[in-house]
N, C-alpha and C. Protein backbone atom coordinates (compact mmCIF):
# COMPACT_ATOMS: atom_id res chain seq x y z
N UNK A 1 80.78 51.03 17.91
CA UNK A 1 80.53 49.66 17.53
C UNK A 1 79.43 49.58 16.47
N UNK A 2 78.42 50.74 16.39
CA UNK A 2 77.08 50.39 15.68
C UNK A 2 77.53 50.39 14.26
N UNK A 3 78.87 51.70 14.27
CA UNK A 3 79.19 52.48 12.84
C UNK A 3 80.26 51.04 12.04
N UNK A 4 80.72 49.99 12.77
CA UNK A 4 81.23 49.15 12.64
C UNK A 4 80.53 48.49 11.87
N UNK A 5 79.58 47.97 12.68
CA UNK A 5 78.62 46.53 12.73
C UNK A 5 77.83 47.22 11.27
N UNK A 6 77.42 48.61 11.02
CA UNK A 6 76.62 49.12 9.84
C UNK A 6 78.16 48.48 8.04
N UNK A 7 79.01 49.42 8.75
CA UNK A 7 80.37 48.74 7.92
C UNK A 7 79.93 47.51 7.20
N UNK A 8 79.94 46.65 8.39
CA UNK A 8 80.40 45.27 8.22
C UNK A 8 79.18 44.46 7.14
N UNK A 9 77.99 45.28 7.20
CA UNK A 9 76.77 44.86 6.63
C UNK A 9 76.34 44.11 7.80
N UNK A 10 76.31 43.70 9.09
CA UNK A 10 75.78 43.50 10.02
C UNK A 10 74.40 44.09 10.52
N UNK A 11 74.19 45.52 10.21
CA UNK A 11 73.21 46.00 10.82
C UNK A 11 72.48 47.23 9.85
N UNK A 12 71.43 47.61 9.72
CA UNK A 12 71.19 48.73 8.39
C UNK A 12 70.42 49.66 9.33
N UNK A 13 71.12 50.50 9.02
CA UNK A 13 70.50 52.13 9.73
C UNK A 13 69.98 52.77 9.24
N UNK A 14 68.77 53.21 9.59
CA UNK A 14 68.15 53.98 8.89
C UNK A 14 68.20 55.57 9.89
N UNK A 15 68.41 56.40 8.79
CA UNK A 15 68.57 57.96 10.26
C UNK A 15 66.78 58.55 10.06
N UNK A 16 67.08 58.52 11.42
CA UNK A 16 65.83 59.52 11.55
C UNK A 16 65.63 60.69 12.66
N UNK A 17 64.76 61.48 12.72
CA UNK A 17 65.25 62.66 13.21
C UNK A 17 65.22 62.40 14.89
N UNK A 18 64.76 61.31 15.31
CA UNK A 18 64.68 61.05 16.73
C UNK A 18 65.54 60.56 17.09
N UNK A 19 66.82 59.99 16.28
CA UNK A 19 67.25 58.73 16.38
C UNK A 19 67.32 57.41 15.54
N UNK A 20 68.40 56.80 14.99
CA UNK A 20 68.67 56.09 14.26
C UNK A 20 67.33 54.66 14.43
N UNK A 21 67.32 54.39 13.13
CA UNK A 21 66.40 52.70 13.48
C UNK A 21 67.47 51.80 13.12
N UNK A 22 67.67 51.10 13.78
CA UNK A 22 68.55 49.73 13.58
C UNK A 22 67.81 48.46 13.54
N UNK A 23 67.80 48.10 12.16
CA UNK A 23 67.21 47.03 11.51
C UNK A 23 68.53 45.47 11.12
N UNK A 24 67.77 44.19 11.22
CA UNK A 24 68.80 43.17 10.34
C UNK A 24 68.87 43.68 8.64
N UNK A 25 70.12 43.27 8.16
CA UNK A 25 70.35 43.28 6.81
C UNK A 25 69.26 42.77 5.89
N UNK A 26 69.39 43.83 4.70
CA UNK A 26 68.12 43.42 4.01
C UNK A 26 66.71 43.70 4.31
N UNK A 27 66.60 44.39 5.62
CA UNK A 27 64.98 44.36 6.27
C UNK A 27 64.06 45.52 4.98
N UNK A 28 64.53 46.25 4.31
CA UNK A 28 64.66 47.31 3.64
C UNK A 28 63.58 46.51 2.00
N UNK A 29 64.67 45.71 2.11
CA UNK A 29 63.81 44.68 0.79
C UNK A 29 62.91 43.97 1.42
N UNK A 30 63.14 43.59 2.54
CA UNK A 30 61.65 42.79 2.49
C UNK A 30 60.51 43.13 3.20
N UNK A 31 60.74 44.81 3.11
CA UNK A 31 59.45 45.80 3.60
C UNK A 31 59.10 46.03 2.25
N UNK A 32 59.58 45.85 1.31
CA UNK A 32 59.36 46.17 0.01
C UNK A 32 58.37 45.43 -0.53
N UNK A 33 58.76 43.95 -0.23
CA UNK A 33 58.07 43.06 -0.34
C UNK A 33 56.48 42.60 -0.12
N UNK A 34 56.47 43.18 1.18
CA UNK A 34 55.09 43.29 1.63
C UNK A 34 54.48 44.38 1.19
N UNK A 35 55.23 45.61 1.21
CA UNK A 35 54.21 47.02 0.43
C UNK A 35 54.15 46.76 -0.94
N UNK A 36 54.79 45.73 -1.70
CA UNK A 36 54.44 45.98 -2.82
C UNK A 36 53.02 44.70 -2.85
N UNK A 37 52.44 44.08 -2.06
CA UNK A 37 51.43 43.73 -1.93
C UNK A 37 50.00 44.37 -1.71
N UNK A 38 50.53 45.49 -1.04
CA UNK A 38 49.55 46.79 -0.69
C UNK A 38 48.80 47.19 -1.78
N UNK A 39 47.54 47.79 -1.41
CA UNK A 39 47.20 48.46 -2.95
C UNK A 39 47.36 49.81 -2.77
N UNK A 40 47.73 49.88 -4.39
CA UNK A 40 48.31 51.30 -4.17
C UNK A 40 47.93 52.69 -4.42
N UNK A 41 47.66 53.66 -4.05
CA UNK A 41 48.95 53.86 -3.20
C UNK A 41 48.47 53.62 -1.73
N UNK A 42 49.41 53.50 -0.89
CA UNK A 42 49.21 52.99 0.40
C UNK A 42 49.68 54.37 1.25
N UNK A 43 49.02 54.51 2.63
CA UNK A 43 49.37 55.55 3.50
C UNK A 43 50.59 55.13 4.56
N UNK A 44 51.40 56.06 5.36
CA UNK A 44 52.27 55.11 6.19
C UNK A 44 51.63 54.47 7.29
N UNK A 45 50.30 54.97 7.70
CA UNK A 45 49.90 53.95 8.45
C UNK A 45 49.31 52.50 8.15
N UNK A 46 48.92 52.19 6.69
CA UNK A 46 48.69 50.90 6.34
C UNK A 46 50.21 49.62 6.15
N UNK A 47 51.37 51.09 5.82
CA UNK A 47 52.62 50.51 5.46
C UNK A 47 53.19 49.85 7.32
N UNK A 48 52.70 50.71 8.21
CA UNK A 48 53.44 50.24 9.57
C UNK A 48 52.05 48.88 9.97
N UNK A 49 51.10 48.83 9.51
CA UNK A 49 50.09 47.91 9.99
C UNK A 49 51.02 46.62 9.29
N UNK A 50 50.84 46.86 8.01
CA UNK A 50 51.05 45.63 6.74
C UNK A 50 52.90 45.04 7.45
N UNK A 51 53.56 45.99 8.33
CA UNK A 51 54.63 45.17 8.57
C UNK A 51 54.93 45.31 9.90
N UNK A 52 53.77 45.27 10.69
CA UNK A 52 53.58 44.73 12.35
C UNK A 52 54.48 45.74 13.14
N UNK A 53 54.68 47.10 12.67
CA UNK A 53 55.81 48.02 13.43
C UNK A 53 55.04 49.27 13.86
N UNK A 54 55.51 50.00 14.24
CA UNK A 54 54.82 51.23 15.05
C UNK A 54 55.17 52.37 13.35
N UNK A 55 54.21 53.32 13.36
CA UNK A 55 54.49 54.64 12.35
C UNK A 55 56.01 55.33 12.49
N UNK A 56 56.56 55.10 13.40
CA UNK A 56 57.26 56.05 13.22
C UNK A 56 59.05 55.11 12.54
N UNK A 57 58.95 54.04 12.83
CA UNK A 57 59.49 52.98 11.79
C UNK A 57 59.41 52.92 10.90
N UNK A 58 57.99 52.66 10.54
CA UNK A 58 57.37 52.71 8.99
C UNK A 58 57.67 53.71 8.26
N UNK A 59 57.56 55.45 8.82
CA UNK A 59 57.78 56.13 7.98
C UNK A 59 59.10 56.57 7.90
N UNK A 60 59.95 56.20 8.91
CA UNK A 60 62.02 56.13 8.62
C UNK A 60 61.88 55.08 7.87
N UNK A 61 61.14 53.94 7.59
CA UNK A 61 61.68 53.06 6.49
C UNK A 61 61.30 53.63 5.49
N UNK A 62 60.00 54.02 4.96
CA UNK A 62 59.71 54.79 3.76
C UNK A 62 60.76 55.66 3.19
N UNK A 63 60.98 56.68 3.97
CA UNK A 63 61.85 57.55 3.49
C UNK A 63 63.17 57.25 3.22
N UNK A 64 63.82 55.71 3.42
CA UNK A 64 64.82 55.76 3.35
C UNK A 64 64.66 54.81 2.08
N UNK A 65 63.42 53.98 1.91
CA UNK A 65 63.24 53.52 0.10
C UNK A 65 63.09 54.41 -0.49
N UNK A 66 62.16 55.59 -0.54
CA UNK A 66 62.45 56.60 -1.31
C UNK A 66 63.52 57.09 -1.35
N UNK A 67 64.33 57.66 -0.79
CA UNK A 67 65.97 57.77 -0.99
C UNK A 67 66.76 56.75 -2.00
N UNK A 68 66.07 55.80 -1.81
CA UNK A 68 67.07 54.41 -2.60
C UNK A 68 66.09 54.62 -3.96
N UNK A 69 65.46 55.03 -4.11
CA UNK A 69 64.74 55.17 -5.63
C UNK A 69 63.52 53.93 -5.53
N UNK A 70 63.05 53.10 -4.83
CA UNK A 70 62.60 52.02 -4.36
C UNK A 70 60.96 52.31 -4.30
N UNK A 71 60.76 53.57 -3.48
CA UNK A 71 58.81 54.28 -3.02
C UNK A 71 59.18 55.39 -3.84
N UNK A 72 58.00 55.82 -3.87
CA UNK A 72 57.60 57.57 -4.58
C UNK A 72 56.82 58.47 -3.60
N UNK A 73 57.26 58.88 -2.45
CA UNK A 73 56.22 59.55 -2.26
C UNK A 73 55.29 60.71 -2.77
N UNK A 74 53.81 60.36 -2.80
CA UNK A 74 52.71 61.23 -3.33
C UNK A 74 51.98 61.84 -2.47
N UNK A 75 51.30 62.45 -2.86
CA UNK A 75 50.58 63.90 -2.12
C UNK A 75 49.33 62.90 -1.35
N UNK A 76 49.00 61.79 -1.79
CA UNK A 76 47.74 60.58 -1.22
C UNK A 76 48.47 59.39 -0.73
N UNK A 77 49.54 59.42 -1.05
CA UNK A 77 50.09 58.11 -0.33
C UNK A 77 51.74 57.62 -1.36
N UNK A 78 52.13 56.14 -1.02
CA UNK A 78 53.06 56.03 -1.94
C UNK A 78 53.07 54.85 -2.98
């Protein structure tokens, strides 16, 4: 049903090595939104503060904007 509901644009998955994050549509841009308020570069723990989620969210969302061409990760932050 999840691989459906991801299909359908219902639900956005992000993979991570523990286990998938299942986010609403769009959540992706509007983490964007708020880190691009951040100053930069930002660490993933300011990125999981700045959007009220635990680190290990924050940094499956990171990595999956960097994948989309979206973050950069750097050797100090992104």
């Amino acid at each position: 049903m999840l691989a459906a509901a991801e299909r359908a644009g219902a639900v956005l998955r992000v993979p991570e090595d523990e286990g998938d994050i299942i986010l609403l549509p769009g959540a992706d841009h509007d983490a964007l939104r708020v880190l691009n308020g951040l100053p930069q570069p930002f660490t993933p723990g300011q990125a999981a503060d700045a959007l009220s989620t635990d680190r290990r969210v924050a940094v499956a969302l990171l990595r999956h904007l960097d994948r989309l061409g979206l973050t950069e990760r750097r050797r100090a932050g992104r």
